[in-house]
Protein backbone atom coordinates (compact mmCIF):
# COMPACT_ATOMS: atom_id res chain seq x y z
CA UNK A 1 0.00 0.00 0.00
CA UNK A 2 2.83 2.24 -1.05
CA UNK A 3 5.89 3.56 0.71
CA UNK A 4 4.32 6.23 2.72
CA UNK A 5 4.92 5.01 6.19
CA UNK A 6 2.50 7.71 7.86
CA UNK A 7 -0.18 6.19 5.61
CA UNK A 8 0.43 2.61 6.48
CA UNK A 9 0.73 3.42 9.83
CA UNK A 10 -2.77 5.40 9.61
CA UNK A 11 -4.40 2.43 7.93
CA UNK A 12 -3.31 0.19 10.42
CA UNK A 13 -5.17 2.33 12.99
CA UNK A 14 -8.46 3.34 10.95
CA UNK A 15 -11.52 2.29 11.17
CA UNK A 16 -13.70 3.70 8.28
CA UNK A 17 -17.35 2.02 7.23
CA UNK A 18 -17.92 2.78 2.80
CA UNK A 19 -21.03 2.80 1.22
CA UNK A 20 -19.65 1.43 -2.64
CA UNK A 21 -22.42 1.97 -5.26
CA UNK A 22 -22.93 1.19 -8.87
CA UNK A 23 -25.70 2.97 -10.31
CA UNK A 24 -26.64 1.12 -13.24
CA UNK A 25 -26.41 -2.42 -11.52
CA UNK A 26 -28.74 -0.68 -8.30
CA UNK A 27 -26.09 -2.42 -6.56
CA UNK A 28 -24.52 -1.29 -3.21
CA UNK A 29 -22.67 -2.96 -0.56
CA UNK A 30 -20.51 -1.66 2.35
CA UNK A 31 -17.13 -2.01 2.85
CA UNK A 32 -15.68 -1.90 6.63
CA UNK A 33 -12.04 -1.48 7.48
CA UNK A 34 -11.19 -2.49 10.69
CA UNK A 35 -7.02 -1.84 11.58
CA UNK A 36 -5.93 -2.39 8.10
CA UNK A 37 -8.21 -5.29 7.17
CA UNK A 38 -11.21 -5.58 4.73
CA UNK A 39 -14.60 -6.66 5.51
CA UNK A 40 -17.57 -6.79 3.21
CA UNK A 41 -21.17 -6.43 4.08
CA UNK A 42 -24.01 -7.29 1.34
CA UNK A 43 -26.53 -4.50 3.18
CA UNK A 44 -25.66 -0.75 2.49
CA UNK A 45 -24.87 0.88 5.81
CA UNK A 46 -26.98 3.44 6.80
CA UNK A 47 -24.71 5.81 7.82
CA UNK A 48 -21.25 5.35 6.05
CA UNK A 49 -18.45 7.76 6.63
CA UNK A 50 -18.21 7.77 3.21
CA UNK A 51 -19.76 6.84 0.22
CA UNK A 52 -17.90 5.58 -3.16
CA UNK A 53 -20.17 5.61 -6.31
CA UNK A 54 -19.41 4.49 -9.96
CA UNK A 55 -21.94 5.72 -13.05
CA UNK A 56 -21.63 2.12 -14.43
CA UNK A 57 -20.38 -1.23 -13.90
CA UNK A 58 -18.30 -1.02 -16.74
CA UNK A 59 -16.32 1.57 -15.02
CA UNK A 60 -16.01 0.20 -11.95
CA UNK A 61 -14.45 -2.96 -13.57
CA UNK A 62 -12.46 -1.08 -15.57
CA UNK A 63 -11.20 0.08 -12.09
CA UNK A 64 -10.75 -3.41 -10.82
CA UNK A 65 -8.69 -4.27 -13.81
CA UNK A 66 -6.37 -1.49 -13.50
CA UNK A 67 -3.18 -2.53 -11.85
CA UNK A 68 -0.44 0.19 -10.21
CA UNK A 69 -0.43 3.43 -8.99
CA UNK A 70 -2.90 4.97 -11.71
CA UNK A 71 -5.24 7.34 -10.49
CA UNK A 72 -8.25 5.83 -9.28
CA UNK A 73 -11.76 7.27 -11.09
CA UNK A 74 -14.30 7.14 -8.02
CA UNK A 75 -16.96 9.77 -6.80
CA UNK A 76 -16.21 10.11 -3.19
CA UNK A 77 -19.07 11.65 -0.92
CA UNK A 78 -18.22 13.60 1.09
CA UNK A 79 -16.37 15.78 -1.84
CA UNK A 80 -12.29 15.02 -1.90
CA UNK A 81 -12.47 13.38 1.80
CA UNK A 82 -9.02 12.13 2.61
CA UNK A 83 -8.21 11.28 -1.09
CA UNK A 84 -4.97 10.07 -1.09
CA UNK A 85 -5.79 7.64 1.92
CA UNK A 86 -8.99 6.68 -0.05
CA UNK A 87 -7.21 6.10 -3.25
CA UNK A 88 -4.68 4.03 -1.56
CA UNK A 89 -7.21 1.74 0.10
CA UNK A 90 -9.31 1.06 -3.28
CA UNK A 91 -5.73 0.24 -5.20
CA UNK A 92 -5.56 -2.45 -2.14
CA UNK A 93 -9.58 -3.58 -2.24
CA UNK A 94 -9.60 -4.01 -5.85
CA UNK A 95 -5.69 -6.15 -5.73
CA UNK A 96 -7.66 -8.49 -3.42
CA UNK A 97 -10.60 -8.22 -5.47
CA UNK A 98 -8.59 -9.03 -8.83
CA UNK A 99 -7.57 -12.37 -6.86
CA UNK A 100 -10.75 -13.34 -6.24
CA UNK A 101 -12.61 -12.96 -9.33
CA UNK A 102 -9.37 -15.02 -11.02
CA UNK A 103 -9.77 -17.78 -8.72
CA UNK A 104 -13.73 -17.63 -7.02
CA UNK A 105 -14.34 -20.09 -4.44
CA UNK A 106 -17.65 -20.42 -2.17
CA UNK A 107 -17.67 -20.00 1.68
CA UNK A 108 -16.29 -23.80 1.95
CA UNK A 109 -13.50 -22.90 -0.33
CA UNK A 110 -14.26 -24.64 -3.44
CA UNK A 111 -14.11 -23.62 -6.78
CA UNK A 112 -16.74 -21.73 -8.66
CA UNK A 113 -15.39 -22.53 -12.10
């Protein structure tokens, strides 16, 4: 998560509930992070700290897919809230989430292809 050891250290200590949405799918979720870890809820939150929202779900797989330090193409409510620290967590979300839609397994662990 970059070489910024502020930042890590920051991460380490957040926690931070996201409300992620993708308009044309009427799909949202929440994201939690609890001391540098990731957890995913299927029900929105109701009162997010912030929310991340993506026009289409072509763009927010185009997101996924992109690998690196490119700049990350998100609306973030409330406007420009911690950024950098937000665009350093989705670059780590969407690594994880590159794994798992490469290899998807259920909740026993086997495989979904």
């Amino acid at each position: 998560m970059g070489r910024d050891k502020g930042l890590r250290q920051r991460i380490r200590e957040s926690e931070i509930v996201t409300l992620w949405i993708v308009d044309d799918w009427e799909m949202e979720w929440t994201v939690f992070l609890r001391r540098g870890r990731f957890e995913v809820e299927r029900r929105p939150d109701k009162h997010p700290d912030v929310t991340l929202s993506w026009p289409t779900a072509q763009e927010f797989f185009q997101q996924v897919d992109r690998t690196g330090e490119a700049m990350v193409q998100v609306q973030i409510q409330p406007a420009q809230t911690q950024r950098r620290f937000l665009e350093t967590l989705l670059r780590g979300f969407f690594a994880c989430l590159r794994r798992v839609l490469a290899n998807p397994v259920d909740d026993v662990g086997e495989s979904l292809v």
